[in-house]
C-alpha atoms as a PDB file:
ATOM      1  CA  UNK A   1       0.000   0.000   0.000  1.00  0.00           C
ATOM      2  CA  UNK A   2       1.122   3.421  -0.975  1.00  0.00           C
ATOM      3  CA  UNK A   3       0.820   6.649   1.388  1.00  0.00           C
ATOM      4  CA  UNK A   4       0.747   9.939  -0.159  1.00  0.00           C
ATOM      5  CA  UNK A   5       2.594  12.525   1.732  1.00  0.00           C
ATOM      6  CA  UNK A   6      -0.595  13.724   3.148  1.00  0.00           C
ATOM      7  CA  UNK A   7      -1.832  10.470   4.628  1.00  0.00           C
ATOM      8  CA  UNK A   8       1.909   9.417   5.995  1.00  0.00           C
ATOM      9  CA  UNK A   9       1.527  12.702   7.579  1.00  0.00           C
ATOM     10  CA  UNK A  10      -1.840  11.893   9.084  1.00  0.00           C
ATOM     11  CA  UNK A  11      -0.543   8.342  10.017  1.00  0.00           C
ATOM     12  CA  UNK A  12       2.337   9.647  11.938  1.00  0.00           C
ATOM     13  CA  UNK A  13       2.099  13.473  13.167  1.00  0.00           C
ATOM     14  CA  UNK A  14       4.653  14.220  11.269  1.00  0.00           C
ATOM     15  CA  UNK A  15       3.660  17.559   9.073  1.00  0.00           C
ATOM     16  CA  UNK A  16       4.240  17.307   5.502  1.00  0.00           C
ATOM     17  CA  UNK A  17       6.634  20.409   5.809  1.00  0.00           C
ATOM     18  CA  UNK A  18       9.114  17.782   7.622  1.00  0.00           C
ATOM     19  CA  UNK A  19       8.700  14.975   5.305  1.00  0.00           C
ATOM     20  CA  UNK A  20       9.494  17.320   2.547  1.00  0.00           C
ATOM     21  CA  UNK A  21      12.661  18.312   4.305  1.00  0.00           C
ATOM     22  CA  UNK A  22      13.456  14.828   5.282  1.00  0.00           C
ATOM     23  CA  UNK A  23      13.465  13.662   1.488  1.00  0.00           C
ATOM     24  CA  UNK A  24      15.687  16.978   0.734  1.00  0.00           C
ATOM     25  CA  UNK A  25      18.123  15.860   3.328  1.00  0.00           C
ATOM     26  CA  UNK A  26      18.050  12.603   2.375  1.00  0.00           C
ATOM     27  CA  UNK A  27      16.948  11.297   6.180  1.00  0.00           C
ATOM     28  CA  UNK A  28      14.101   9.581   4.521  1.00  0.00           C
ATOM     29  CA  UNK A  29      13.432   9.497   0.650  1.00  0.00           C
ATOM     30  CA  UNK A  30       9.503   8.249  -1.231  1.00  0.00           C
ATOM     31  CA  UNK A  31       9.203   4.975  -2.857  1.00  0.00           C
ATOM     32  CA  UNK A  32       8.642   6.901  -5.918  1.00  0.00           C
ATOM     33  CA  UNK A  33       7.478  10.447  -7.377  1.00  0.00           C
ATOM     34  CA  UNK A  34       5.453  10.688 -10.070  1.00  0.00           C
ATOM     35  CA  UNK A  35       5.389  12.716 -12.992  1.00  0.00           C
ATOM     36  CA  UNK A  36       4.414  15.830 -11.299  1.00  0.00           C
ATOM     37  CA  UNK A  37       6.228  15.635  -8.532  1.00  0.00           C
ATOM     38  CA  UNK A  38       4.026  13.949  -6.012  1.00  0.00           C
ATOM     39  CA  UNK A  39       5.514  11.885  -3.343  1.00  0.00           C
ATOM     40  CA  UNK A  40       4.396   8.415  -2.343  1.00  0.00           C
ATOM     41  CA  UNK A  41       5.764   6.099   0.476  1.00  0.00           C
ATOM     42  CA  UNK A  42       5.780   2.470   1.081  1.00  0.00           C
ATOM     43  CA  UNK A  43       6.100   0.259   4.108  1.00  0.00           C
ATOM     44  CA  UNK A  44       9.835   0.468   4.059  1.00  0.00           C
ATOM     45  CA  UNK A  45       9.129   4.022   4.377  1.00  0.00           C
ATOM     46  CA  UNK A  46       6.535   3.773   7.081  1.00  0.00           C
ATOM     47  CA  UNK A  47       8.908   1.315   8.911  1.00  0.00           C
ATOM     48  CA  UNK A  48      12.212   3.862   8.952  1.00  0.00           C
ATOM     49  CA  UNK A  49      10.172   6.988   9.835  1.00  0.00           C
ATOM     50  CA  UNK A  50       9.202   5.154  13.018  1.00  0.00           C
ATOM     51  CA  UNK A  51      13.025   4.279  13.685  1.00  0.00           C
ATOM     52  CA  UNK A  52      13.450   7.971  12.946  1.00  0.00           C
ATOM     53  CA  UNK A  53      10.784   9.085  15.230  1.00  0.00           C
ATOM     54  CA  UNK A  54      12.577   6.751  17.694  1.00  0.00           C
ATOM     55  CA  UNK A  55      15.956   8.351  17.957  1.00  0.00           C
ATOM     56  CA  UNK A  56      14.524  11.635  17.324  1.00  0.00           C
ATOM     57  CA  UNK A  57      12.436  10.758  21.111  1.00  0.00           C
ATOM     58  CA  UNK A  58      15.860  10.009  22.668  1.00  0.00           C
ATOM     59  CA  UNK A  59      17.359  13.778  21.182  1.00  0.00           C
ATOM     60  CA  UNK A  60      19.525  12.674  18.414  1.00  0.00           C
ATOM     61  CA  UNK A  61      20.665  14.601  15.851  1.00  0.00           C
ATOM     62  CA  UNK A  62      19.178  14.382  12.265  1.00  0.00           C
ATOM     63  CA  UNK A  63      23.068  13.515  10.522  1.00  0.00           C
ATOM     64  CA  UNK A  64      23.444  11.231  13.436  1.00  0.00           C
ATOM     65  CA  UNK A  65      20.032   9.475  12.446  1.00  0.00           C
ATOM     66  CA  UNK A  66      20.874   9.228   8.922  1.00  0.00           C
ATOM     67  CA  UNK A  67      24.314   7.984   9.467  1.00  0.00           C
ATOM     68  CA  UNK A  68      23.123   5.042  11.156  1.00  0.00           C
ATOM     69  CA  UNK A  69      19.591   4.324   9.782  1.00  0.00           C
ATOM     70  CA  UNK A  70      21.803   4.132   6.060  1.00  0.00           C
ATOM     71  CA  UNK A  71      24.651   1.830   7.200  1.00  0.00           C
ATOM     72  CA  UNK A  72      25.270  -1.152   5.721  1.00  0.00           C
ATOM     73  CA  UNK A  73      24.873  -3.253   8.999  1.00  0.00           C
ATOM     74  CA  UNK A  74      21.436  -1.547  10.036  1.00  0.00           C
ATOM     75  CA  UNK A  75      19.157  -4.280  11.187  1.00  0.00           C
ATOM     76  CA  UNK A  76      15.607  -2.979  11.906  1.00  0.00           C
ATOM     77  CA  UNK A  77      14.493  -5.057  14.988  1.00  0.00           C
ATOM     78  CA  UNK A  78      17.789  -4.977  16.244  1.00  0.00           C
ATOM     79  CA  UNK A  79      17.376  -1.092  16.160  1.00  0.00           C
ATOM     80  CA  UNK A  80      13.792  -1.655  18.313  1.00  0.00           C
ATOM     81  CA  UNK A  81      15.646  -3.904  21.277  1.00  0.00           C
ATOM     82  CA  UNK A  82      18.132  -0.923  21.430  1.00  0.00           C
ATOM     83  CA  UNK A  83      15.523   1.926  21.455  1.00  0.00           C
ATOM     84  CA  UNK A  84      13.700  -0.178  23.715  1.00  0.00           C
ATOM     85  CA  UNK A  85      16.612  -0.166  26.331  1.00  0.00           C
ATOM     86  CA  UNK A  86      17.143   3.212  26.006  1.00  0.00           C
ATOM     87  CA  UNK A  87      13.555   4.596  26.528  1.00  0.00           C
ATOM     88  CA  UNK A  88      13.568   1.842  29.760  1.00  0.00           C
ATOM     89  CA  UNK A  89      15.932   3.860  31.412  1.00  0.00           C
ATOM     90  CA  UNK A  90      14.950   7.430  30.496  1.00  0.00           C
ATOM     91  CA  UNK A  91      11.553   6.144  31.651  1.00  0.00           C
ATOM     92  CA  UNK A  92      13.436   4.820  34.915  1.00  0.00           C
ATOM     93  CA  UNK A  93      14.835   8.471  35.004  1.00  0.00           C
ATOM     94  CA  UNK A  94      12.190  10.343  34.696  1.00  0.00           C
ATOM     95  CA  UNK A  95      10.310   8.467  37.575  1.00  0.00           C
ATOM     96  CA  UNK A  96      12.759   9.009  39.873  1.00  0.00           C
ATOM     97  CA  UNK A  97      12.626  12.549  39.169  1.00  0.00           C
ATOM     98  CA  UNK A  98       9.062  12.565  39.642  1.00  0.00           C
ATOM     99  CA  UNK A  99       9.359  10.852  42.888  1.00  0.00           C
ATOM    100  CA  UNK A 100      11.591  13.819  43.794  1.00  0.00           C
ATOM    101  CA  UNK A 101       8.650  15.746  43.045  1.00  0.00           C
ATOM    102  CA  UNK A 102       6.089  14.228  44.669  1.00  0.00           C
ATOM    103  CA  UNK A 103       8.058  14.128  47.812  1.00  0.00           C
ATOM    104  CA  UNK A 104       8.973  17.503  47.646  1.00  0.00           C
ATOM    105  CA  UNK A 105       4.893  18.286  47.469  1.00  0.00           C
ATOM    106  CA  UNK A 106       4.181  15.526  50.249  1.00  0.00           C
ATOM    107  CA  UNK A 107       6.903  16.968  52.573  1.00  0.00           C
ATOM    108  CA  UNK A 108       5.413  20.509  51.812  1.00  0.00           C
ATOM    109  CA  UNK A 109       1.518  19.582  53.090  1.00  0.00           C
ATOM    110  CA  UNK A 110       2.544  17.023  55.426  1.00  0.00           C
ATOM    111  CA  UNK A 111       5.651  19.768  56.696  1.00  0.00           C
ATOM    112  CA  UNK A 112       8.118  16.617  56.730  1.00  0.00           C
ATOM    113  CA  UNK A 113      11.225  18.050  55.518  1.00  0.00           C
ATOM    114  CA  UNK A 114      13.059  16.185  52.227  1.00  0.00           C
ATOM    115  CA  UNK A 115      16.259  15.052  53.659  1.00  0.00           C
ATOM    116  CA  UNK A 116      18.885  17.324  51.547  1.00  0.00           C
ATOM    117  CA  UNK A 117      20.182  14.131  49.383  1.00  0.00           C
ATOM    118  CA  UNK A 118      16.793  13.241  48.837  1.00  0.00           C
ATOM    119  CA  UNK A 119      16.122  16.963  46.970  1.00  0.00           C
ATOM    120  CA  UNK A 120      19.286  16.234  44.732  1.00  0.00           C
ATOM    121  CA  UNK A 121      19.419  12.707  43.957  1.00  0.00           C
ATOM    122  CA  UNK A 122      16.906  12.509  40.792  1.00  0.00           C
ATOM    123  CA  UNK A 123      18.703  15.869  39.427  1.00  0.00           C
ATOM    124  CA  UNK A 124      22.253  13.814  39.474  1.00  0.00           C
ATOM    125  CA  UNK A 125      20.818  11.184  38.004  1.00  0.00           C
ATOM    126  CA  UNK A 126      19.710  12.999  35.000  1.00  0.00           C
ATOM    127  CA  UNK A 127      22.924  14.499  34.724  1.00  0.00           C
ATOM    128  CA  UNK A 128      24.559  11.397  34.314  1.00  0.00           C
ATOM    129  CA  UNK A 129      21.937  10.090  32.235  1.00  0.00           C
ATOM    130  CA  UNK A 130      22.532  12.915  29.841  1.00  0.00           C
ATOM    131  CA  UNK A 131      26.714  12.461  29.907  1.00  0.00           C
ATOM    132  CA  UNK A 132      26.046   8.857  28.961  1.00  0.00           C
ATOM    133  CA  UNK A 133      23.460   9.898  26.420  1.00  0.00           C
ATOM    134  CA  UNK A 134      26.090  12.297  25.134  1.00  0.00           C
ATOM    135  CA  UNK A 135      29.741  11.701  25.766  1.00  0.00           C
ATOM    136  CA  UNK A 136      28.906   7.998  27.231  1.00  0.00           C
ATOM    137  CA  UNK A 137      30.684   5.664  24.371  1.00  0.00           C
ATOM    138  CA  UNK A 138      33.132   7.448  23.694  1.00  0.00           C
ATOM    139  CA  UNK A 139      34.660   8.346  27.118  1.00  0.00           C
ATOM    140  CA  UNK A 140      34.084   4.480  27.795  1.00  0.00           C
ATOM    141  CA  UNK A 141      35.922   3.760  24.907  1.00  0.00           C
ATOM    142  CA  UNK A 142      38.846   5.902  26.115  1.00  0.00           C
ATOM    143  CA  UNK A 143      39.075   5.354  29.707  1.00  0.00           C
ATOM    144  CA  UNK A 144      37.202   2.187  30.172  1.00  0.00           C
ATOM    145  CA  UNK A 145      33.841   1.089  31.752  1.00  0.00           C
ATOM    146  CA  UNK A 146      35.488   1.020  35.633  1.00  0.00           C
ATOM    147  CA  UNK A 147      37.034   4.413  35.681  1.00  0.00           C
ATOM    148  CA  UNK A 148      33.486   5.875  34.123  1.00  0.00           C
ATOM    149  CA  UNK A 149      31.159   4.204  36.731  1.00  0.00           C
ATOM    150  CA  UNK A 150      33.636   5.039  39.475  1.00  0.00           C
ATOM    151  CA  UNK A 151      33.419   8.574  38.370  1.00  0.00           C
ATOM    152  CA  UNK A 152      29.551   8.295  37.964  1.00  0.00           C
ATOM    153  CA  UNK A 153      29.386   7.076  41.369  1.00  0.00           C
ATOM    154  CA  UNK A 154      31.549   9.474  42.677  1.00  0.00           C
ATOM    155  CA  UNK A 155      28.909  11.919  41.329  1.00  0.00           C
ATOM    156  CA  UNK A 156      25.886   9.884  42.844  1.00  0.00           C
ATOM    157  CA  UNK A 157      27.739  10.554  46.491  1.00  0.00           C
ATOM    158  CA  UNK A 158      28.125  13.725  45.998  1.00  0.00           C
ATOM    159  CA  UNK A 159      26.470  16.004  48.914  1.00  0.00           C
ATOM    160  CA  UNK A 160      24.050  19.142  48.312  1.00  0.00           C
ATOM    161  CA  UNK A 161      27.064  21.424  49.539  1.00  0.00           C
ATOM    162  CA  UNK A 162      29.816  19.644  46.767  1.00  0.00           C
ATOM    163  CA  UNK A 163      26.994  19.405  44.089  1.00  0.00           C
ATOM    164  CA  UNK A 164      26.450  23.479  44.478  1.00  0.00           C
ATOM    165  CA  UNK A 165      30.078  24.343  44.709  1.00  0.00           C
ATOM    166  CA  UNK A 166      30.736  21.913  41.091  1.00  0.00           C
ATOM    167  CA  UNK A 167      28.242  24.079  39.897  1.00  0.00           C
ATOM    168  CA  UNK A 168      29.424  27.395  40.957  1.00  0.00           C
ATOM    169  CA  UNK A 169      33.108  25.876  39.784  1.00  0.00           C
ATOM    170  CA  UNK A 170      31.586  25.629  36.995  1.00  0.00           C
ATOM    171  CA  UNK A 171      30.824  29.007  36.391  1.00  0.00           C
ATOM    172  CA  UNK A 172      33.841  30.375  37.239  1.00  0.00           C
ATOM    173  CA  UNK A 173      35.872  28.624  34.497  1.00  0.00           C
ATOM    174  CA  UNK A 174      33.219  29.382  31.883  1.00  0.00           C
ATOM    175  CA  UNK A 175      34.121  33.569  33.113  1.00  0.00           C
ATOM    176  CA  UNK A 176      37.850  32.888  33.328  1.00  0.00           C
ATOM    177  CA  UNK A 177      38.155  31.435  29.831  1.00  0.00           C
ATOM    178  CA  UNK A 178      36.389  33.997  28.372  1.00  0.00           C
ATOM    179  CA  UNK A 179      38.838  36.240  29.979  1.00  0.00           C
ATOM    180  CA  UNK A 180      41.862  34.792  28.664  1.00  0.00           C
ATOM    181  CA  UNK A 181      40.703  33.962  25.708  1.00  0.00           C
ATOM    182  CA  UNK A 182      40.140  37.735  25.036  1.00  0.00           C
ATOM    183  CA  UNK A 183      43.951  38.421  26.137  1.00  0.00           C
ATOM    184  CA  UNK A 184      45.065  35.650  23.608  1.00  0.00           C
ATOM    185  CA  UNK A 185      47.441  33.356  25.251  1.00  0.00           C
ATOM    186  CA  UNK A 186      47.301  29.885  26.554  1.00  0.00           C
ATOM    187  CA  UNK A 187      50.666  29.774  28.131  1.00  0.00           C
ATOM    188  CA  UNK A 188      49.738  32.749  30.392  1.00  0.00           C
ATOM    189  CA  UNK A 189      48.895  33.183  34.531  1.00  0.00           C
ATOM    190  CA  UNK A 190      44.956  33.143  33.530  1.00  0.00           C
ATOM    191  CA  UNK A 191      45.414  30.557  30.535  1.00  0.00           C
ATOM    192  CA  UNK A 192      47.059  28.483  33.709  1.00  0.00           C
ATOM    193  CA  UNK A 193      44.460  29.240  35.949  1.00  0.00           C
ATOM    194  CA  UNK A 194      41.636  28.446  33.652  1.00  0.00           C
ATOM    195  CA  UNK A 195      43.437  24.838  33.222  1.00  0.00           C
ATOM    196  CA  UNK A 196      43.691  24.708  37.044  1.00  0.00           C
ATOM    197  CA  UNK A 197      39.968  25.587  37.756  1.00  0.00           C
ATOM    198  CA  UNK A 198      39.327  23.132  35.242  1.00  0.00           C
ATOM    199  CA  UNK A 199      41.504  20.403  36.810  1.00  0.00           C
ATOM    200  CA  UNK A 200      39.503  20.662  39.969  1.00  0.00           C
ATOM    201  CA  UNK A 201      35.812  20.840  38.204  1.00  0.00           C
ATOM    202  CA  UNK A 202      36.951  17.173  37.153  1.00  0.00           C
ATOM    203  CA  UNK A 203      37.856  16.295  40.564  1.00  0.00           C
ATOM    204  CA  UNK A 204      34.473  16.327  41.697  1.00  0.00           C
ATOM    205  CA  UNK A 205      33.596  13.453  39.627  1.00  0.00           C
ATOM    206  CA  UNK A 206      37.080  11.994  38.663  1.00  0.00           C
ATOM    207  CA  UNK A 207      38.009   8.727  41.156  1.00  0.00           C
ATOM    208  CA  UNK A 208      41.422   9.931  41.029  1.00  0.00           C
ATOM    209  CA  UNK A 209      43.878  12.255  38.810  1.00  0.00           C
ATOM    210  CA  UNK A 210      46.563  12.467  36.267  1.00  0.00           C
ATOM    211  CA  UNK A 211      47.796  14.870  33.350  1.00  0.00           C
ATOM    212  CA  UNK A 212      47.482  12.125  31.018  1.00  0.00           C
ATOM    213  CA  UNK A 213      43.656  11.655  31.337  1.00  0.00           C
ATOM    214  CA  UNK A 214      43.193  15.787  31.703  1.00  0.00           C
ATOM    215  CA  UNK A 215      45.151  15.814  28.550  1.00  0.00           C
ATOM    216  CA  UNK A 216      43.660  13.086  27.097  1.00  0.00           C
ATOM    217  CA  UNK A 217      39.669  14.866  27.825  1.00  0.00           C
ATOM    218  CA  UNK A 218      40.919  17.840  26.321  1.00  0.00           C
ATOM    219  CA  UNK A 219      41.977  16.340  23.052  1.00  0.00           C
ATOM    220  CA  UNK A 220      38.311  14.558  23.301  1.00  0.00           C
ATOM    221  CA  UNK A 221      37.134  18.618  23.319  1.00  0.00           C
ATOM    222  CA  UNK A 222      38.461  19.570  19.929  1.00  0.00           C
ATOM    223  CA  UNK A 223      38.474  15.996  18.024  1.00  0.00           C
ATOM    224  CA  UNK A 224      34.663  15.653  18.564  1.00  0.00           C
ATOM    225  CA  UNK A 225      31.974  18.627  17.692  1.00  0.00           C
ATOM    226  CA  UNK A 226      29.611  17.251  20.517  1.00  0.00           C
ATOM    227  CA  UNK A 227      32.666  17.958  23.040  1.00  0.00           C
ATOM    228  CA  UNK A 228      33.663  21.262  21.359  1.00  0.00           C
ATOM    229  CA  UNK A 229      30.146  22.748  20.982  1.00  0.00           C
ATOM    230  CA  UNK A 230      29.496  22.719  24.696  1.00  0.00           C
ATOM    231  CA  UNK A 231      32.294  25.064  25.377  1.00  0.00           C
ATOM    232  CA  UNK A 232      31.947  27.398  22.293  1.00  0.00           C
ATOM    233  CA  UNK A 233      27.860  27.807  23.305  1.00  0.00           C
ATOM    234  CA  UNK A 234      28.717  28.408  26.609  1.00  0.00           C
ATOM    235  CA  UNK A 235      31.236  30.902  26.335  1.00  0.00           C
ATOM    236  CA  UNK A 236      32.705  31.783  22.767  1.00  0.00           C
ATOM    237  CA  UNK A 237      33.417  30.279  19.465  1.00  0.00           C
ATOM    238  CA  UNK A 238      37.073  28.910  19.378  1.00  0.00           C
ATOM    239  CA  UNK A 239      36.769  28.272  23.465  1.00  0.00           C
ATOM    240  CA  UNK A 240      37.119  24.603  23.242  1.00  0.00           C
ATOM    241  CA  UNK A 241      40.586  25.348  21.387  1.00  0.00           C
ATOM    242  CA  UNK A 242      41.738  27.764  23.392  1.00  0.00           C
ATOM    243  CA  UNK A 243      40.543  24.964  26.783  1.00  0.00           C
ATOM    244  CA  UNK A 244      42.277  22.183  25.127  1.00  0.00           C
ATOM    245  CA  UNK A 245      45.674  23.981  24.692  1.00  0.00           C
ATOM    246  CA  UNK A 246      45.795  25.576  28.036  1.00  0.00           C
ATOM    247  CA  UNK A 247      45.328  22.127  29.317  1.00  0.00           C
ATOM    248  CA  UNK A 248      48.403  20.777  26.811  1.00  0.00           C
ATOM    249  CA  UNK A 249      50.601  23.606  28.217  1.00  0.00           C
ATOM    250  CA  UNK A 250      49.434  23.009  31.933  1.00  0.00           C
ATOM    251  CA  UNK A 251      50.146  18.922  31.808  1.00  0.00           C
ATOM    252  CA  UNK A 252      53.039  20.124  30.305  1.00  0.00           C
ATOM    253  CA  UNK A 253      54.437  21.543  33.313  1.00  0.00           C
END
């Protein structure tokens, strides 16, 4: 059976706008087009817009989506187990956060104080949830399944006061690397402190130290856009650079 773009549309939520722009991108092309240019999709079709619509749930990127939808090795119910997994535990996630929630509203009638750990623990869940999400396979890949659950433990034990102060940390390096970015040298005092401030934002979740790894995270900053964009939106284009060679000339020393 044969959808036009209309009914896949209908069928799926999906406006026809973004089907259009899916077959321009090549994400997701029609069966066929006809003679005056009208679009028609097939089962295939029906069946990879619903693997789209999958990944697309779990915030992947569009090139991301097409990259693995179109390899050679791409085995449809294969793709479902894995989806499946993955929506099991943001749906594990997001209940824990909403147990958060509703004890934060039961202690608030019932004027039973939330023990400080309690408040905090569904927010550091989903921030490990989203570095494994993001970073996950290949930081795994570099430093190994034990040293990343140590370090995602490390971040599970964390207390209100250490979570706050990672944060505020945080902050600080985004406002120092601006600075010395604007004076133009990474082998500088501020270039140094930036790298320093850095060192000890990693602390808070690193099991244990060494210039290797720091130098080894900081290459991971400007060899993959994922790892650079996070520093260039948070504080200026080119900041990821400028991070990951204040870090070489720090480990240096």
């Amino acid at each position: 059976m044969d959808f036009t773009i209309q009914e896949l549309a209908q069928l799926s939520g999906v406006s026809t706008r973004t089907l259009r722009y899916y077959d321009e991108i090549g994400l997701l092309k029609p069966a066929r087009t006809n003679e005056v240019g009208y679009r028609f999709y097939g089962q295939f079709e029906v069946d990879m817009l619903q693997q789209i619509l999958f990944y697309r749930a779990l915030d992947m990127k569009l090139a991301t989506i097409k990259e693995i939808i179109q390899s050679p090795g791409f085995e449809h119910t294969e793709a479902l187990k894995i989806h499946r997994t993955a929506l099991l535990k943001r749906k594990e996630q997001l209940d824990k956060i909403l147990q958060t929630v509703e004890k934060t509203i039961q202690s608030i009638e019932e004027e039973q104080p939330m023990t400080n750990e309690e408040k905090f623990n569904g927010f550091k869940e989903k921030l490990i949830e989203e570095n494994e999400k993001q970073y996950g396979q290949e930081v795994r890949a570099k430093y190994g399944d034990k040293t990343v659950d140590a370090s995602n433990a490390k971040l599970m034990n964390m207390t209100e006061e250490q979570y706050e102060a990672m944060q505020q940390l945080e902050q600080q390096l985004f406002a120092r690397l601006k600075e010395a970015m604007a004076i133009g040298d990474t082998n500088n005092d501020v270039a140094m402190e930036v790298a320093e401030l850095h060192k000890r934002w990693l602390s808070f979740s690193w099991s244990q130290y060494s210039k290797e790894a720091h130098a080894g995270i900081a290459q991971m900053y400007v060899a993959d856009e994922r790892f650079s964009a996070y520093y260039d939106e948070r504080v200026a284009k080119g900041a990821a650079q400028f991070l990951h060679d204040a870090i070489h000339n720090f480990t240096l020393t």
